[in-house]
Protein backbone atom coordinates (compact mmCIF):
# COMPACT_ATOMS: atom_id res chain seq x y z
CA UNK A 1 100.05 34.53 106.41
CA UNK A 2 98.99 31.87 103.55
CA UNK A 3 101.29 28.62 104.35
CA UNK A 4 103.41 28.15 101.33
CA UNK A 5 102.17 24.66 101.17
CA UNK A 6 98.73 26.07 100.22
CA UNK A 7 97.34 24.64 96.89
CA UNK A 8 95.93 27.63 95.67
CA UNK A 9 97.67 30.90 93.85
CA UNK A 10 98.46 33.30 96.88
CA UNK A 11 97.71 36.26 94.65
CA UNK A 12 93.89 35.15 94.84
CA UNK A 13 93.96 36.24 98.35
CA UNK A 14 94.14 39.29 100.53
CA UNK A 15 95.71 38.94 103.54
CA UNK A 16 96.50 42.04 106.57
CA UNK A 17 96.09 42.65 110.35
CA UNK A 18 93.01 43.99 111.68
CA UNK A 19 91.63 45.28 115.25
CA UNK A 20 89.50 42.77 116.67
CA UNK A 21 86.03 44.06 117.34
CA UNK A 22 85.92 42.55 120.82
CA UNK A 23 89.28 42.48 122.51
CA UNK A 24 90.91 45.38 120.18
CA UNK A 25 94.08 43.33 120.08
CA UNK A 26 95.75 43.00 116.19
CA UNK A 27 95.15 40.36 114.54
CA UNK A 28 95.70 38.30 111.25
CA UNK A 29 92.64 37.47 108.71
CA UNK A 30 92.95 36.63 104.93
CA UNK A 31 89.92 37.12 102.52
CA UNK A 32 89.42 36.06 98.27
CA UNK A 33 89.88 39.02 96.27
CA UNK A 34 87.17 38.71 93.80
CA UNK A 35 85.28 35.65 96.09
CA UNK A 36 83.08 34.96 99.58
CA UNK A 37 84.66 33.33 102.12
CA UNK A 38 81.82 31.55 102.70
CA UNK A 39 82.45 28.76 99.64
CA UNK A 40 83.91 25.75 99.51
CA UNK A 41 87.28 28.34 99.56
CA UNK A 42 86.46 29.17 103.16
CA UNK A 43 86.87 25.20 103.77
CA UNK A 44 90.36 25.00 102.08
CA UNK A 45 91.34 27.95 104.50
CA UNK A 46 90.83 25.75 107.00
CA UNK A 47 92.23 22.85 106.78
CA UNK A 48 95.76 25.11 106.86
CA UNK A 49 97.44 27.14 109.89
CA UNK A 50 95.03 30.25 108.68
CA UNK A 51 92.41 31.97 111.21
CA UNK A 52 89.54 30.47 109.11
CA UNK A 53 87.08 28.20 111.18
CA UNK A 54 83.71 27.47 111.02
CA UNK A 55 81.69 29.80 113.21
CA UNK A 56 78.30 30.91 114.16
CA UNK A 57 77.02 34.13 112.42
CA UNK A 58 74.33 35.86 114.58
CA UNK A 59 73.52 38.29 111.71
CA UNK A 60 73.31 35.13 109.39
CA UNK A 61 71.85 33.02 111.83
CA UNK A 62 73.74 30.28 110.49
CA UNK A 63 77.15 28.65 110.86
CA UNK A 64 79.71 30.33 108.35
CA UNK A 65 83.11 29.93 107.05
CA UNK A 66 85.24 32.84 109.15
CA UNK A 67 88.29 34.50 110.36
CA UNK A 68 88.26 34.09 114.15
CA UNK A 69 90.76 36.84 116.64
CA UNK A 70 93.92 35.09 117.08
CA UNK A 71 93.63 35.96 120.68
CA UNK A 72 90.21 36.27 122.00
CA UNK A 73 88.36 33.44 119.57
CA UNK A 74 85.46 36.05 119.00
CA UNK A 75 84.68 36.08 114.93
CA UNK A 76 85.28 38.67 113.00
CA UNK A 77 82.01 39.18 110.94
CA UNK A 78 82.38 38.55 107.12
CA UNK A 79 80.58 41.67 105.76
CA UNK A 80 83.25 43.94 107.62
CA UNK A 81 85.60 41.75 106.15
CA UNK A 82 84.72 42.24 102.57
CA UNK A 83 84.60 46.03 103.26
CA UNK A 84 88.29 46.47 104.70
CA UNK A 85 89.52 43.79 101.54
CA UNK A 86 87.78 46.17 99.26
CA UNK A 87 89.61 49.02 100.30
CA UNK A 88 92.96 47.38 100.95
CA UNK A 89 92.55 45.60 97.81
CA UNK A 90 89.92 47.19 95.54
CA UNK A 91 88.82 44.94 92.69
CA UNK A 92 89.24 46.25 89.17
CA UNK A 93 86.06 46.06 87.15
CA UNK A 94 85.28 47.46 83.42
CA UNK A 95 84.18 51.25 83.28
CA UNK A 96 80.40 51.39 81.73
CA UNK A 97 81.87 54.60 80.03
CA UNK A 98 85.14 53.83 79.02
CA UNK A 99 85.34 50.33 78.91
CA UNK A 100 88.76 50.68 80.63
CA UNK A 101 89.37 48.58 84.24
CA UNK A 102 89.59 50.94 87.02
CA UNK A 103 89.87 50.34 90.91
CA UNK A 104 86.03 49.93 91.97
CA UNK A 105 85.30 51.40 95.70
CA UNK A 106 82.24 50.35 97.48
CA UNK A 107 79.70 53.15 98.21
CA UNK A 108 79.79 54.87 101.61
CA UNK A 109 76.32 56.17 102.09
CA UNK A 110 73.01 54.48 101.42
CA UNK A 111 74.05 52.68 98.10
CA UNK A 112 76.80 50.17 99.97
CA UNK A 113 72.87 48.89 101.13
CA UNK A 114 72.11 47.91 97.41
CA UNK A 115 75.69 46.44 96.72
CA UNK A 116 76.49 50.27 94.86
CA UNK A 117 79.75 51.33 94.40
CA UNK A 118 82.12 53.65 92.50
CA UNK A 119 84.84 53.49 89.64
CA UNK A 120 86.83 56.59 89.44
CA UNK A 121 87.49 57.06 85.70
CA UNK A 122 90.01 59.62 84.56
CA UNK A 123 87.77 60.72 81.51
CA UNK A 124 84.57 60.53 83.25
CA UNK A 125 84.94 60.99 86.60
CA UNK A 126 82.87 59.03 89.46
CA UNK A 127 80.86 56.59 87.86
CA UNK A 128 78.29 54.56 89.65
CA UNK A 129 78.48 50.40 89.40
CA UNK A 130 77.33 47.86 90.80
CA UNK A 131 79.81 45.37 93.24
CA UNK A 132 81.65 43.00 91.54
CA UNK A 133 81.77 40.87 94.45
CA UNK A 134 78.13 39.62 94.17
């Protein structure tokens, strides 16, 4: 989905189809692994063929670097984003425990609130830590 003219390392990016929100139709969006898309990276995205355009964000009430439906225009909100990256992609962060990297998965309940999240360690199980998104 990145053009291969695109000056920066592929592998920094995570890139899939997902179901637009409003029009339910497939559709491509590409997101920094360990980044915002709201940085001066959101502005790279688009000045290349990628969905990434500058858009309003109700939620934000504020315009917003974002991946936009390839079919209906309607923008598909950044925090959602994040969350399917996450679990498509999940960042590796240090254990607290172990000191060992593990996958880190972002809390389902309350805690995704407070930017809580989970590394599951093969010595010590679940263990709680913070995103390493923020």
């Amino acid at each position: 989905m990145l053009p291969e003219e695109f000056p920066a390392d592929h592998e920094k990016f995570v890139t899939w189809q997902t179901e637009c929100w409003k029009c339910g139709e497939d559709t491509p969006v590409v997101w920094p692994r360990n980044d915002n898309l709201d940085t001066p990276l959101g502005a790279l995205l688009a000045e290349y063929e990628t969905p990434v355009e500058r858009v309003y964000s109700r939620t934000l009430e504020k315009r917003v670097w974002g991946n936009v439906c390839q079919h209906c225009r309607a923008y598909q909100g950044n925090h959602y984003l994040q969350q399917e990256a996450a679990e498509i992609q999940p960042p590796r962060v240090d254990c607290p425990n172990c000191g060992e990297k593990h996958e880190w998965y972002p809390d389902e309940g309350l805690g995704a609130a407070f930017g809580q999240g989970w590394v599951n360690c093969p010595e010590y199980g679940d263990v709680p830590v913070g995103d390493p998104r923020e």
